[in-house]
PDB file of N, CA and C in Angstrom:
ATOM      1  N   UNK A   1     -20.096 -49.043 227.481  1.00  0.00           N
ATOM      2  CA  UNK A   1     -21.096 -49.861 228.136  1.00  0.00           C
ATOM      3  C   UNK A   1     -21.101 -51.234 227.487  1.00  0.00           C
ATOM      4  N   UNK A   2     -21.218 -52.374 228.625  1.00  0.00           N
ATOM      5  CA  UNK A   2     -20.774 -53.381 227.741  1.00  0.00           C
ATOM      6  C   UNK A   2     -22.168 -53.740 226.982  1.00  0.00           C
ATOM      7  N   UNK A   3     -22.331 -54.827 226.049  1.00  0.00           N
ATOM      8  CA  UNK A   3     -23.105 -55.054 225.096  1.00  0.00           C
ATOM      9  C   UNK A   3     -24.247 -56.409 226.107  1.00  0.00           C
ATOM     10  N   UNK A   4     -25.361 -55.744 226.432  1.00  0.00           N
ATOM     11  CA  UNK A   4     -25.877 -57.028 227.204  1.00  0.00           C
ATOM     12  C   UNK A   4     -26.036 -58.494 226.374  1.00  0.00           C
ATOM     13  N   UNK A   5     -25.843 -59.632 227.319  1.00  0.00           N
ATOM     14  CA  UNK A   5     -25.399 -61.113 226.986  1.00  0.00           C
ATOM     15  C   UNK A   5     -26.654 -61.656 225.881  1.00  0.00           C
ATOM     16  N   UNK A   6     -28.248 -61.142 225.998  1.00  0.00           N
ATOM     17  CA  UNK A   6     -29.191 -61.681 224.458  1.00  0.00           C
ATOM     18  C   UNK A   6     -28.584 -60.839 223.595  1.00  0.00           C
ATOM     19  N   UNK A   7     -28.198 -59.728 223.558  1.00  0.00           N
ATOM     20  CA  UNK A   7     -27.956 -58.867 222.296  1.00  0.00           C
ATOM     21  C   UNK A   7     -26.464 -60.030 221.553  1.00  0.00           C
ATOM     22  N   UNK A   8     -25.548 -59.759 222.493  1.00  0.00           N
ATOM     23  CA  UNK A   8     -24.370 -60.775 222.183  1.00  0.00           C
ATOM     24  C   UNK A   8     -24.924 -62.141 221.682  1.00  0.00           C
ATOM     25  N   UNK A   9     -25.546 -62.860 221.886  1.00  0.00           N
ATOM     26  CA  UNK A   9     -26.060 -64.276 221.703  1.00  0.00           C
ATOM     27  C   UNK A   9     -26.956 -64.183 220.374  1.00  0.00           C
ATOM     28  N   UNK A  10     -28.032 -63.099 220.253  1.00  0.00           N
ATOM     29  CA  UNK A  10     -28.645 -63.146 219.239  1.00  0.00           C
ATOM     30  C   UNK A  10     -27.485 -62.549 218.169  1.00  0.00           C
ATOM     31  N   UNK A  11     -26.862 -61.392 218.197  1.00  0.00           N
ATOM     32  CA  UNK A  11     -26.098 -61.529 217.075  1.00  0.00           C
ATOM     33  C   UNK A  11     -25.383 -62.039 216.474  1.00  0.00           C
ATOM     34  N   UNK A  12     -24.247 -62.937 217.592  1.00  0.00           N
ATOM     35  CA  UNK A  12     -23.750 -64.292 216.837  1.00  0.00           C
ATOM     36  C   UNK A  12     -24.852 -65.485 216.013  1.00  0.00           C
ATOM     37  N   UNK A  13     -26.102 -65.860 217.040  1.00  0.00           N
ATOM     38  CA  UNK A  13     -26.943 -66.674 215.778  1.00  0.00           C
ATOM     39  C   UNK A  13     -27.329 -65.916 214.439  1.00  0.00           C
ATOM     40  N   UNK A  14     -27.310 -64.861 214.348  1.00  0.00           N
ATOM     41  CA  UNK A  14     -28.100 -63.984 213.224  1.00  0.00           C
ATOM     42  C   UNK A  14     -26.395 -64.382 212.524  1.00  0.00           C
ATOM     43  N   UNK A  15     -25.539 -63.940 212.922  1.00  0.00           N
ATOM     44  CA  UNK A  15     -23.864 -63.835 211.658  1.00  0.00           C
ATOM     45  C   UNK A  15     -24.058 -65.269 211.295  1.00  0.00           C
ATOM     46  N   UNK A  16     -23.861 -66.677 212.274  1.00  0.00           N
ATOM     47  CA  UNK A  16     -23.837 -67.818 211.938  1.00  0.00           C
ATOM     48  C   UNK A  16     -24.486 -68.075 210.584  1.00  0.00           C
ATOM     49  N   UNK A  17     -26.023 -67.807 210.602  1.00  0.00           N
ATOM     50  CA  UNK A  17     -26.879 -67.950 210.094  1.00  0.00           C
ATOM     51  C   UNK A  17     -26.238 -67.798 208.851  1.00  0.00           C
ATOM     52  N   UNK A  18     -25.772 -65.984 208.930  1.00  0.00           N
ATOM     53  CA  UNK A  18     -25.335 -65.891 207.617  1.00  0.00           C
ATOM     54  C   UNK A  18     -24.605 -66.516 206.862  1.00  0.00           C
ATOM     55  N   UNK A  19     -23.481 -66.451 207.950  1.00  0.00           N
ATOM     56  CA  UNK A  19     -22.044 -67.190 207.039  1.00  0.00           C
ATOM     57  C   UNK A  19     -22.226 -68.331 206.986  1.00  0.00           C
ATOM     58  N   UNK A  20     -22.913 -69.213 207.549  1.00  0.00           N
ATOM     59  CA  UNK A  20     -23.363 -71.047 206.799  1.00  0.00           C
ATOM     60  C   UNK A  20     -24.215 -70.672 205.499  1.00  0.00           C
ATOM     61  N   UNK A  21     -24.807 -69.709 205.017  1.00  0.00           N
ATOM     62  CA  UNK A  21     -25.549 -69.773 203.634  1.00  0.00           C
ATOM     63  C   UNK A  21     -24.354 -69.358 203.097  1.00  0.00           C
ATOM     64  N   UNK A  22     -23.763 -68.156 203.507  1.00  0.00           N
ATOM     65  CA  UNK A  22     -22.743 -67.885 202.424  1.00  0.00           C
ATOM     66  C   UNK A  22     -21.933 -68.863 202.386  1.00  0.00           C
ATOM     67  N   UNK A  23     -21.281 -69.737 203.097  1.00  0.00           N
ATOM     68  CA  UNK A  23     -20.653 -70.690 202.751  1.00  0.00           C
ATOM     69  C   UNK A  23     -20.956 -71.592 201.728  1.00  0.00           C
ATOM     70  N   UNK A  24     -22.443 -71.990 201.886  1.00  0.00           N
ATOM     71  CA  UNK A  24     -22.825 -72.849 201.264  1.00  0.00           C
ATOM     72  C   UNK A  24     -22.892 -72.331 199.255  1.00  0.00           C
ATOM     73  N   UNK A  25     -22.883 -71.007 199.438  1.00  0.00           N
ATOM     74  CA  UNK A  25     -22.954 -70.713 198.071  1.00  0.00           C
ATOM     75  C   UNK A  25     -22.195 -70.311 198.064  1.00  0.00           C
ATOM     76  N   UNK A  26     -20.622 -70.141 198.207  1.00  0.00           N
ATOM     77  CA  UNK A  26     -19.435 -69.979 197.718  1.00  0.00           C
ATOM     78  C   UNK A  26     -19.143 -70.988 197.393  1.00  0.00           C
ATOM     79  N   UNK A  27     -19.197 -72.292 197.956  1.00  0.00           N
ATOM     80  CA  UNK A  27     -18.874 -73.441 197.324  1.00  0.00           C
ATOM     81  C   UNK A  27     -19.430 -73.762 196.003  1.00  0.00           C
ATOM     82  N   UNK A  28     -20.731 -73.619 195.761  1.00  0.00           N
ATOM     83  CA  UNK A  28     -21.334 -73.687 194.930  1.00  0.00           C
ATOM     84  C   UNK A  28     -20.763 -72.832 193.519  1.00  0.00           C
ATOM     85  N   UNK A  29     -20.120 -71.892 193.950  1.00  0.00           N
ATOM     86  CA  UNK A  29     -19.833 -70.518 192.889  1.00  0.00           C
ATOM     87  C   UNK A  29     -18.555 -70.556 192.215  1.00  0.00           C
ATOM     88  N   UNK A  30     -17.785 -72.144 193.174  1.00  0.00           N
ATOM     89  CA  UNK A  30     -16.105 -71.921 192.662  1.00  0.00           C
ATOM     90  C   UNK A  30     -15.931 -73.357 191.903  1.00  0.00           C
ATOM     91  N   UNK A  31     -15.477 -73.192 190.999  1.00  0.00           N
ATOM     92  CA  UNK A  31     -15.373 -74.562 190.623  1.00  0.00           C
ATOM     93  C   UNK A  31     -14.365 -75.886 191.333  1.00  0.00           C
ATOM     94  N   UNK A  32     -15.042 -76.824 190.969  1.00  0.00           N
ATOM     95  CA  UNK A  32     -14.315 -78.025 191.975  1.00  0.00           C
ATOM     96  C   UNK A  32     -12.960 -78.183 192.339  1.00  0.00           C
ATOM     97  N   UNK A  33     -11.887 -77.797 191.554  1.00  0.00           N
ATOM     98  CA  UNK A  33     -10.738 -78.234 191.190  1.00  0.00           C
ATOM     99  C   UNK A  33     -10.031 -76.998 192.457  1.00  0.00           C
ATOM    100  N   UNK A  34     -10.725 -75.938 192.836  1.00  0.00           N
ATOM    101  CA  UNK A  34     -10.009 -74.605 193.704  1.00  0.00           C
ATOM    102  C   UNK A  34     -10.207 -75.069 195.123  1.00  0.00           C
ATOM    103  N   UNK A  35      -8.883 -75.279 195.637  1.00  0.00           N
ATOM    104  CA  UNK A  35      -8.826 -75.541 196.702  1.00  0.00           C
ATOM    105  C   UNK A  35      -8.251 -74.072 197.737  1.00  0.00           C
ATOM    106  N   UNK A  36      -9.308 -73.183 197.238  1.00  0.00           N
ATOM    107  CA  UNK A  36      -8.958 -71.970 198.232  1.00  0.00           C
ATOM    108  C   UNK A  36      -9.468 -70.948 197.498  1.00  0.00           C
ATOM    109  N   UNK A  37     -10.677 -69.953 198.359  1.00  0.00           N
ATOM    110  CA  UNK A  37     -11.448 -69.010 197.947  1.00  0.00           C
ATOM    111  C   UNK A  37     -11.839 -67.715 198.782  1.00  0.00           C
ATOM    112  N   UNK A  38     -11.712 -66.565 198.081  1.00  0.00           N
ATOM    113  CA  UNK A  38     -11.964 -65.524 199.192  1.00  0.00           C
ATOM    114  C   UNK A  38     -12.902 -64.725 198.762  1.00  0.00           C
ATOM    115  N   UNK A  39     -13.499 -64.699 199.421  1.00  0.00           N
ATOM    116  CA  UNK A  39     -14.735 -63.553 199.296  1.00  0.00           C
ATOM    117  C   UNK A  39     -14.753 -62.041 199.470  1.00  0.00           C
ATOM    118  N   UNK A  40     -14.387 -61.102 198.882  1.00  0.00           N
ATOM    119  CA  UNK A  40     -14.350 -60.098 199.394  1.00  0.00           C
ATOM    120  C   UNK A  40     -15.408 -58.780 199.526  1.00  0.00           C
ATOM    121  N   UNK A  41     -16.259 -58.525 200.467  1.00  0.00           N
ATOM    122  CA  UNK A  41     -17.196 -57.530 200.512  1.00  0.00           C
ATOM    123  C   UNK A  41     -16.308 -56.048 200.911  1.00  0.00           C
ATOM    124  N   UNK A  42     -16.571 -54.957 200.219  1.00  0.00           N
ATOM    125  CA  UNK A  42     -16.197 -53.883 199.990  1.00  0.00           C
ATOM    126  C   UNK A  42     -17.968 -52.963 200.249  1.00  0.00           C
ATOM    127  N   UNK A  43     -17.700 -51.951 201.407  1.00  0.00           N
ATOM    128  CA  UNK A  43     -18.845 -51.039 200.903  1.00  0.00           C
ATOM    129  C   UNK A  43     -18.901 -49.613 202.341  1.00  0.00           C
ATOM    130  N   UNK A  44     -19.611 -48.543 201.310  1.00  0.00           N
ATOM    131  CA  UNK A  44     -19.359 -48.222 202.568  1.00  0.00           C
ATOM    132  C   UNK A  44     -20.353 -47.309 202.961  1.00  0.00           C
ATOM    133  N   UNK A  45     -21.413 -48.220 202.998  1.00  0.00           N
ATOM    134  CA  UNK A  45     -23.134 -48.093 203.839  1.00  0.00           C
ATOM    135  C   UNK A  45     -24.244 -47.839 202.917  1.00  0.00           C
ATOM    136  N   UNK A  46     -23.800 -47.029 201.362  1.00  0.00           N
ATOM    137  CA  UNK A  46     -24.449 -47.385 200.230  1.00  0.00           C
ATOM    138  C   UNK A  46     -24.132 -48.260 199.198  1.00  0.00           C
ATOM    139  N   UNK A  47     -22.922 -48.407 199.132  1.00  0.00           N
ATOM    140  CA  UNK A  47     -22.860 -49.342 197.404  1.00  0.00           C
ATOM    141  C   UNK A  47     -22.143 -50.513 197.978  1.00  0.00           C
ATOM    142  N   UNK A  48     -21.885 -51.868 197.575  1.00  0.00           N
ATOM    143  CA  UNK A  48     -21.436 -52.782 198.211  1.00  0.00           C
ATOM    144  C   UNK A  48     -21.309 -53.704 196.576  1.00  0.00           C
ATOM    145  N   UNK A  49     -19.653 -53.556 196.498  1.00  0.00           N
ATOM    146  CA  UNK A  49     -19.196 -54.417 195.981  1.00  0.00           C
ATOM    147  C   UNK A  49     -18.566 -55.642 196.058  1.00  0.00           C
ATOM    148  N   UNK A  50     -18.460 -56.896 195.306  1.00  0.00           N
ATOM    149  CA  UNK A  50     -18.163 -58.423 196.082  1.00  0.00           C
ATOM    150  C   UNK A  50     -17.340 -58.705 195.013  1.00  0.00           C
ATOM    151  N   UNK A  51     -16.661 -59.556 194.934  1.00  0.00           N
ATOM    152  CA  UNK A  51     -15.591 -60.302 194.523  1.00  0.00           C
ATOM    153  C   UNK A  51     -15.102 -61.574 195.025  1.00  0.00           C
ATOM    154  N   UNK A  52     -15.045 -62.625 194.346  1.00  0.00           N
ATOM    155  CA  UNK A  52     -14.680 -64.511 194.279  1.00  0.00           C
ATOM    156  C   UNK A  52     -13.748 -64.587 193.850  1.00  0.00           C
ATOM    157  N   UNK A  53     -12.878 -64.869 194.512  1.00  0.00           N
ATOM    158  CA  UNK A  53     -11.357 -65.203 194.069  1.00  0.00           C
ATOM    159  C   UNK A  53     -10.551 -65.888 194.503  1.00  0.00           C
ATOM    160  N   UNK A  54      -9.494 -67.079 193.581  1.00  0.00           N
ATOM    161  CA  UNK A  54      -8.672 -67.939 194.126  1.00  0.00           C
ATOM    162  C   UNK A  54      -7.388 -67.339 194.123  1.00  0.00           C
ATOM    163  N   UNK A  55      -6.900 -67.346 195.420  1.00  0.00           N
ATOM    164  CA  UNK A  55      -5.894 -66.420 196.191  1.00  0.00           C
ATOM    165  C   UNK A  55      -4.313 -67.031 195.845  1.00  0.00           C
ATOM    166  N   UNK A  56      -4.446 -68.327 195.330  1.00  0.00           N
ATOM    167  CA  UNK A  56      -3.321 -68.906 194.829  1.00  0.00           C
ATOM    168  C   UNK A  56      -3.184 -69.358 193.590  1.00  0.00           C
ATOM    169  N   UNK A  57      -3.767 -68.820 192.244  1.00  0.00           N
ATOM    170  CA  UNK A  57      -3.509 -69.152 190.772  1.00  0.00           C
ATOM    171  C   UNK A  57      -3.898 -70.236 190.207  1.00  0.00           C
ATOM    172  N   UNK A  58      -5.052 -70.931 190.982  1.00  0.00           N
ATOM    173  CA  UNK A  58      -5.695 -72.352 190.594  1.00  0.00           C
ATOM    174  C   UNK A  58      -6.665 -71.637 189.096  1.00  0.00           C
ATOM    175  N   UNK A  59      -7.142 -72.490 188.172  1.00  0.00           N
ATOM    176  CA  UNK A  59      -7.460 -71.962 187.072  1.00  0.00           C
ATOM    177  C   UNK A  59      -9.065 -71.732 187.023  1.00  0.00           C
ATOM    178  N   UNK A  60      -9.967 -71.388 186.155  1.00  0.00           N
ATOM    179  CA  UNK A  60     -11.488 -71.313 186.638  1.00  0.00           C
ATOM    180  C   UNK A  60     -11.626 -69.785 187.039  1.00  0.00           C
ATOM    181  N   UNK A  61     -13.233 -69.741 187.014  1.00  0.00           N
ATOM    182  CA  UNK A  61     -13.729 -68.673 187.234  1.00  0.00           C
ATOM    183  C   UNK A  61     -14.379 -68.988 187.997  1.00  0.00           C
ATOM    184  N   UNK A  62     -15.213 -68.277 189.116  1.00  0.00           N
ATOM    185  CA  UNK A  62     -15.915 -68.421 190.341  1.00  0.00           C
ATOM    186  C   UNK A  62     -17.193 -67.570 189.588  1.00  0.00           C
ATOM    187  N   UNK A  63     -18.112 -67.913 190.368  1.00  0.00           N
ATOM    188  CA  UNK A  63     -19.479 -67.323 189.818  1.00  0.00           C
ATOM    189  C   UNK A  63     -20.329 -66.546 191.030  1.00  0.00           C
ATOM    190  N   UNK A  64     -20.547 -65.258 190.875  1.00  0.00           N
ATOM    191  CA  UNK A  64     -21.218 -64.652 192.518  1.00  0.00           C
ATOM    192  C   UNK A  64     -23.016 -64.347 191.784  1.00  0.00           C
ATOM    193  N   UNK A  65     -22.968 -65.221 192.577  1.00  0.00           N
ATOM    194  CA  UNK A  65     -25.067 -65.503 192.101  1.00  0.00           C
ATOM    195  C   UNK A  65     -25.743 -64.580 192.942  1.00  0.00           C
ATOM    196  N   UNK A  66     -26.755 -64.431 192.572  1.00  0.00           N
ATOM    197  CA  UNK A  66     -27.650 -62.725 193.308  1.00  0.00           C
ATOM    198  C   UNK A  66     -27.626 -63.255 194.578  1.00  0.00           C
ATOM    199  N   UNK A  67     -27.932 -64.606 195.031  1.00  0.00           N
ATOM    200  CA  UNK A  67     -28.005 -64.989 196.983  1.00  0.00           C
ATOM    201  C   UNK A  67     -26.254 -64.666 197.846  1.00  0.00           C
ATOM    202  N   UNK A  68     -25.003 -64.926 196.695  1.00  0.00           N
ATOM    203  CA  UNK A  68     -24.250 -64.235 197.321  1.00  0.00           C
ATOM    204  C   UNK A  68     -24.318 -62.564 197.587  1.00  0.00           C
ATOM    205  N   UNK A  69     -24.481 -61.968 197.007  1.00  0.00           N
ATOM    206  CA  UNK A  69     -24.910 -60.713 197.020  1.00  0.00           C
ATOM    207  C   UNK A  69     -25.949 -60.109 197.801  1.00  0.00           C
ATOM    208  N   UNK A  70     -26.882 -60.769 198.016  1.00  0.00           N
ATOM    209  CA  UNK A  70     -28.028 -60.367 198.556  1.00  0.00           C
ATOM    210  C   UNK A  70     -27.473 -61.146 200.470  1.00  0.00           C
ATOM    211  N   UNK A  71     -26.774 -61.798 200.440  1.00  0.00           N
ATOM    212  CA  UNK A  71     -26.305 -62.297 201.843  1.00  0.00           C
ATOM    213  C   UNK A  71     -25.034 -61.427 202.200  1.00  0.00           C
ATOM    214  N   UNK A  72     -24.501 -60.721 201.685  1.00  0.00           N
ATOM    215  CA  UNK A  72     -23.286 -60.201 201.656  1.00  0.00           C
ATOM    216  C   UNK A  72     -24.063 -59.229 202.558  1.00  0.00           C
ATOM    217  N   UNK A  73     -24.691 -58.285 201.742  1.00  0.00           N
ATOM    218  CA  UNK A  73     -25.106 -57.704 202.092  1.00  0.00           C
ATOM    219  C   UNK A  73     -26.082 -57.311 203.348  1.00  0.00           C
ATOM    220  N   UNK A  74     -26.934 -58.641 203.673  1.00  0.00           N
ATOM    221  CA  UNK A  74     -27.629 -59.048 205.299  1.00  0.00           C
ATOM    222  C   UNK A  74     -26.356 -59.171 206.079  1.00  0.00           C
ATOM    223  N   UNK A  75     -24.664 -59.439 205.587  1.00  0.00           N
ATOM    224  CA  UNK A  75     -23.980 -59.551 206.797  1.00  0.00           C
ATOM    225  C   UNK A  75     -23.632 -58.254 207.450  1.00  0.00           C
ATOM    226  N   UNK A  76     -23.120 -57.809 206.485  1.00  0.00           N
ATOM    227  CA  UNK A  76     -23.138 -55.709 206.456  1.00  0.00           C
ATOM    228  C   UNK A  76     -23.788 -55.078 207.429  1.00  0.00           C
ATOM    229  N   UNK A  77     -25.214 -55.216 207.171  1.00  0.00           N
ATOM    230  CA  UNK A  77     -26.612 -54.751 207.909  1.00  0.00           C
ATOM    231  C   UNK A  77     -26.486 -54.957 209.454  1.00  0.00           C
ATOM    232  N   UNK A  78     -26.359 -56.688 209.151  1.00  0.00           N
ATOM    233  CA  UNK A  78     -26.568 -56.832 210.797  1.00  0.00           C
ATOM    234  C   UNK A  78     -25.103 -56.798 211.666  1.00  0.00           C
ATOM    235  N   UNK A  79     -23.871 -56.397 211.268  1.00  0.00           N
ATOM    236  CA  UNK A  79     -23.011 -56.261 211.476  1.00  0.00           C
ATOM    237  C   UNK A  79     -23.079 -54.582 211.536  1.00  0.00           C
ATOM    238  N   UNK A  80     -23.212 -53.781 210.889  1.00  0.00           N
ATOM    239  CA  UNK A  80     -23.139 -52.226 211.432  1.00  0.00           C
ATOM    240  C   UNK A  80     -24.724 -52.515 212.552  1.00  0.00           C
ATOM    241  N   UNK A  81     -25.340 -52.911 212.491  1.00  0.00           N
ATOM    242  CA  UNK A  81     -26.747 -52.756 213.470  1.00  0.00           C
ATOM    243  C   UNK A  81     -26.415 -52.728 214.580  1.00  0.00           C
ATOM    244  N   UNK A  82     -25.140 -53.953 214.724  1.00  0.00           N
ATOM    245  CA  UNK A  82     -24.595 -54.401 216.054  1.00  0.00           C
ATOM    246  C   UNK A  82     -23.641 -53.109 216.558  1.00  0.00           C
ATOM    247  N   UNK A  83     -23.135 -52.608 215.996  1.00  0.00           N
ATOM    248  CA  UNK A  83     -22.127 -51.341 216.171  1.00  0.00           C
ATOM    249  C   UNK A  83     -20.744 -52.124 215.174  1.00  0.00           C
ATOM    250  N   UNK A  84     -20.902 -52.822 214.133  1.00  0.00           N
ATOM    251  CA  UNK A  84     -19.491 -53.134 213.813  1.00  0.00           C
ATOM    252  C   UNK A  84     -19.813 -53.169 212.231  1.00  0.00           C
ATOM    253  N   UNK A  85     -19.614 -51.757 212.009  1.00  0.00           N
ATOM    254  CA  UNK A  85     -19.825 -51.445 210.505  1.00  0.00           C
ATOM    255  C   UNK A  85     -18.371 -51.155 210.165  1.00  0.00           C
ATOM    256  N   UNK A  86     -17.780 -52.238 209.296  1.00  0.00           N
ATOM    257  CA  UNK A  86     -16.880 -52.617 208.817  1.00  0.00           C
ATOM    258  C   UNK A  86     -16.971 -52.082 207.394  1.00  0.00           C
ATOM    259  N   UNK A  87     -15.978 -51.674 206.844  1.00  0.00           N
ATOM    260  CA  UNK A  87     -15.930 -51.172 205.299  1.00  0.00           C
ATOM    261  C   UNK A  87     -15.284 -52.373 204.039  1.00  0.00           C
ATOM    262  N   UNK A  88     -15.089 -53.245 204.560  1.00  0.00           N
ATOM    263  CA  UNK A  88     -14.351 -54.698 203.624  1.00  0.00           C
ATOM    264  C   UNK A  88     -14.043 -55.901 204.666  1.00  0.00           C
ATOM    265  N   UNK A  89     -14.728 -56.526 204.130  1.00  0.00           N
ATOM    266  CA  UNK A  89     -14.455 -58.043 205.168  1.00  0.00           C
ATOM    267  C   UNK A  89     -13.744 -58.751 203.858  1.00  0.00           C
ATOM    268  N   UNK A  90     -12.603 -59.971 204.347  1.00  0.00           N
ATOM    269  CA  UNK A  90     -12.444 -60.623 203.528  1.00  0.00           C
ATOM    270  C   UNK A  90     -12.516 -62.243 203.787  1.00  0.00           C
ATOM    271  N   UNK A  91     -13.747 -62.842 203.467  1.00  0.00           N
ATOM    272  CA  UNK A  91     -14.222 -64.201 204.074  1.00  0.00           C
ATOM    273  C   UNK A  91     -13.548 -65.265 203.233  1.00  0.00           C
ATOM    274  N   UNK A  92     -12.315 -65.956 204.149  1.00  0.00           N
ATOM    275  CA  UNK A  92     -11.158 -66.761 203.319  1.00  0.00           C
ATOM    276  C   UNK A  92     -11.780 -68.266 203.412  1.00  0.00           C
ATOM    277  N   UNK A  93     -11.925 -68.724 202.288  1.00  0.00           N
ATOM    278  CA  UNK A  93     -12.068 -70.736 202.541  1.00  0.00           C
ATOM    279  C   UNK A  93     -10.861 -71.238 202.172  1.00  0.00           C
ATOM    280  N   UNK A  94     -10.196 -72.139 202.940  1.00  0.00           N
ATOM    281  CA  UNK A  94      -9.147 -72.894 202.475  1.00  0.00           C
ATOM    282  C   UNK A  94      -9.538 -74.645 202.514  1.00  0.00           C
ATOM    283  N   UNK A  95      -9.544 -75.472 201.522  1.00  0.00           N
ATOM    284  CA  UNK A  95      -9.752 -77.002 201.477  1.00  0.00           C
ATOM    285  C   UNK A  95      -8.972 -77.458 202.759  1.00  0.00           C
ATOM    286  N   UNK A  96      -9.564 -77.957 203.540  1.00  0.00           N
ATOM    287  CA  UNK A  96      -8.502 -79.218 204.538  1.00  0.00           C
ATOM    288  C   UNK A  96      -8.221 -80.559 203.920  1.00  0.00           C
ATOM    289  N   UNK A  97      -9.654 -81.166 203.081  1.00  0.00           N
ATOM    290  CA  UNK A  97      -9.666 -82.223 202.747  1.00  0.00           C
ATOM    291  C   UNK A  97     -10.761 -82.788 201.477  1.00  0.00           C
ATOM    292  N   UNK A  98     -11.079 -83.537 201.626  1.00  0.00           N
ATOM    293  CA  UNK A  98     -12.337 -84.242 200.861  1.00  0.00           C
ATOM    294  C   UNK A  98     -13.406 -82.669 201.016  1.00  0.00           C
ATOM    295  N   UNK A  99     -13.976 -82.889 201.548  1.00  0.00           N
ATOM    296  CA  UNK A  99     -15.318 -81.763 201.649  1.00  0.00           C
ATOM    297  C   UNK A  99     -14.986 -80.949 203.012  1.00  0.00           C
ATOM    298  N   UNK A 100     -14.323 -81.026 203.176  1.00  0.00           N
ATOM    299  CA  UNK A 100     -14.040 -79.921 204.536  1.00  0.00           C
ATOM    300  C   UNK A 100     -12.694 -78.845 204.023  1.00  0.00           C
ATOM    301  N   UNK A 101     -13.570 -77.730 204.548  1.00  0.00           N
ATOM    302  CA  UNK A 101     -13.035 -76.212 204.525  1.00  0.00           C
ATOM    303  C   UNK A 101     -13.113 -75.595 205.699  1.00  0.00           C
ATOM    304  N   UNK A 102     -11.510 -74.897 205.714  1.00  0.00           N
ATOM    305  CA  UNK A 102     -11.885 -73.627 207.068  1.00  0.00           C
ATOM    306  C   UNK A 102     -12.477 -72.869 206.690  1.00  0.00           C
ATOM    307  N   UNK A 103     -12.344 -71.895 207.502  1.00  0.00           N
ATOM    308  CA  UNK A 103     -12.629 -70.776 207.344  1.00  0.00           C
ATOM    309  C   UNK A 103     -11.992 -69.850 208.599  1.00  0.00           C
ATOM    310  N   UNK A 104     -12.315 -68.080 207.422  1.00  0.00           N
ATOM    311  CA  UNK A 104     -11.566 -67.281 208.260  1.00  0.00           C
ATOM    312  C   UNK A 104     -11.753 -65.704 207.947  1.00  0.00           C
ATOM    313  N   UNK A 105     -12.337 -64.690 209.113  1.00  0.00           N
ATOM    314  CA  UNK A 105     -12.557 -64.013 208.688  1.00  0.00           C
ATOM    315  C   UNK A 105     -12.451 -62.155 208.720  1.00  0.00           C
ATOM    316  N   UNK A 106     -11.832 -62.082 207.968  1.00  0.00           N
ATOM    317  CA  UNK A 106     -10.745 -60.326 208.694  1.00  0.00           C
ATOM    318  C   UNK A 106     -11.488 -59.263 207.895  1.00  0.00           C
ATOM    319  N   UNK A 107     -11.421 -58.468 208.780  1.00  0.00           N
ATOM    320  CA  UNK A 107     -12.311 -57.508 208.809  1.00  0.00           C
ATOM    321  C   UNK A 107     -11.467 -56.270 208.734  1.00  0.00           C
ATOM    322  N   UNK A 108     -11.806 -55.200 208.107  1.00  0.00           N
ATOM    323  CA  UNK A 108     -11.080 -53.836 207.730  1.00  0.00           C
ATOM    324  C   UNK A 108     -12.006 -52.584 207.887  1.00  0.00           C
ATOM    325  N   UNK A 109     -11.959 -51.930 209.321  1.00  0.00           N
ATOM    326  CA  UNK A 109     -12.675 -50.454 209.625  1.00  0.00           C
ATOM    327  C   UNK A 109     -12.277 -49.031 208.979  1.00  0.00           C
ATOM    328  N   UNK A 110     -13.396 -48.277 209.234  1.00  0.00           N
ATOM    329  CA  UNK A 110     -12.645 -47.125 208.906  1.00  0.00           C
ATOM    330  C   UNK A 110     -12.199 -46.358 209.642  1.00  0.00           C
ATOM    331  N   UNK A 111     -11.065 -45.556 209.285  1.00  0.00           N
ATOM    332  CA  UNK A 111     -10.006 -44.988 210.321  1.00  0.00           C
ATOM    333  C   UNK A 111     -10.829 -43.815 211.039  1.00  0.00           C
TER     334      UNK A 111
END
């Protein structure tokens, strides 16, 4: 049955929501010099582990502050709520430029 068009609409604003805070504090969490960061949420409906990491050997440590964690986790929620309870997302930033980053984001179910 398909998914009616407010349910679709409100759950993309509710993910947006999310992933612009999480964005905003991943940046915050990696140091300046890393021009490329991945986020990885691991969980699977009770324990939810996260991980900050530069995917290409830039030097530094990344820092995951309780609002990454605590947002990781609202993405989880409202992502299985929707029917798309995913067991590891991995939310990639890559630098384009001065202050602009993509983004990109793959998702891993269970079999």
């Amino acid at each position: 049955m398909p998914v009616p068009q407010q349910i679709s609409a409100h759950f993309k604003q509710q993910q947006a929501k999310i992933l612009d805070a999480l964005h905003e504090d991943v940046m915050a969490g990696i140091p300046d010099t890393w021009t490329s960061a991945v986020l990885t949420i691991e969980t699977d409906g009770n324990w939810t582990q996260y991980k900050l990491k530069n995917n290409v050997g830039e030097p530094g440590k990344a820092t995951i502050s309780d609002l990454i964690a605590q947002l990781s986790e609202e993405f989880y929620v409202s992502s299985a709520s929707c029917g798309s309870a995913w067991i590891k997302a991995d939310l990639s930033y890559t630098k384009v430029s001065d202050n602009n980053w993509s983004f990109r984001a793959d998702f891993t179910y269970a079999d």
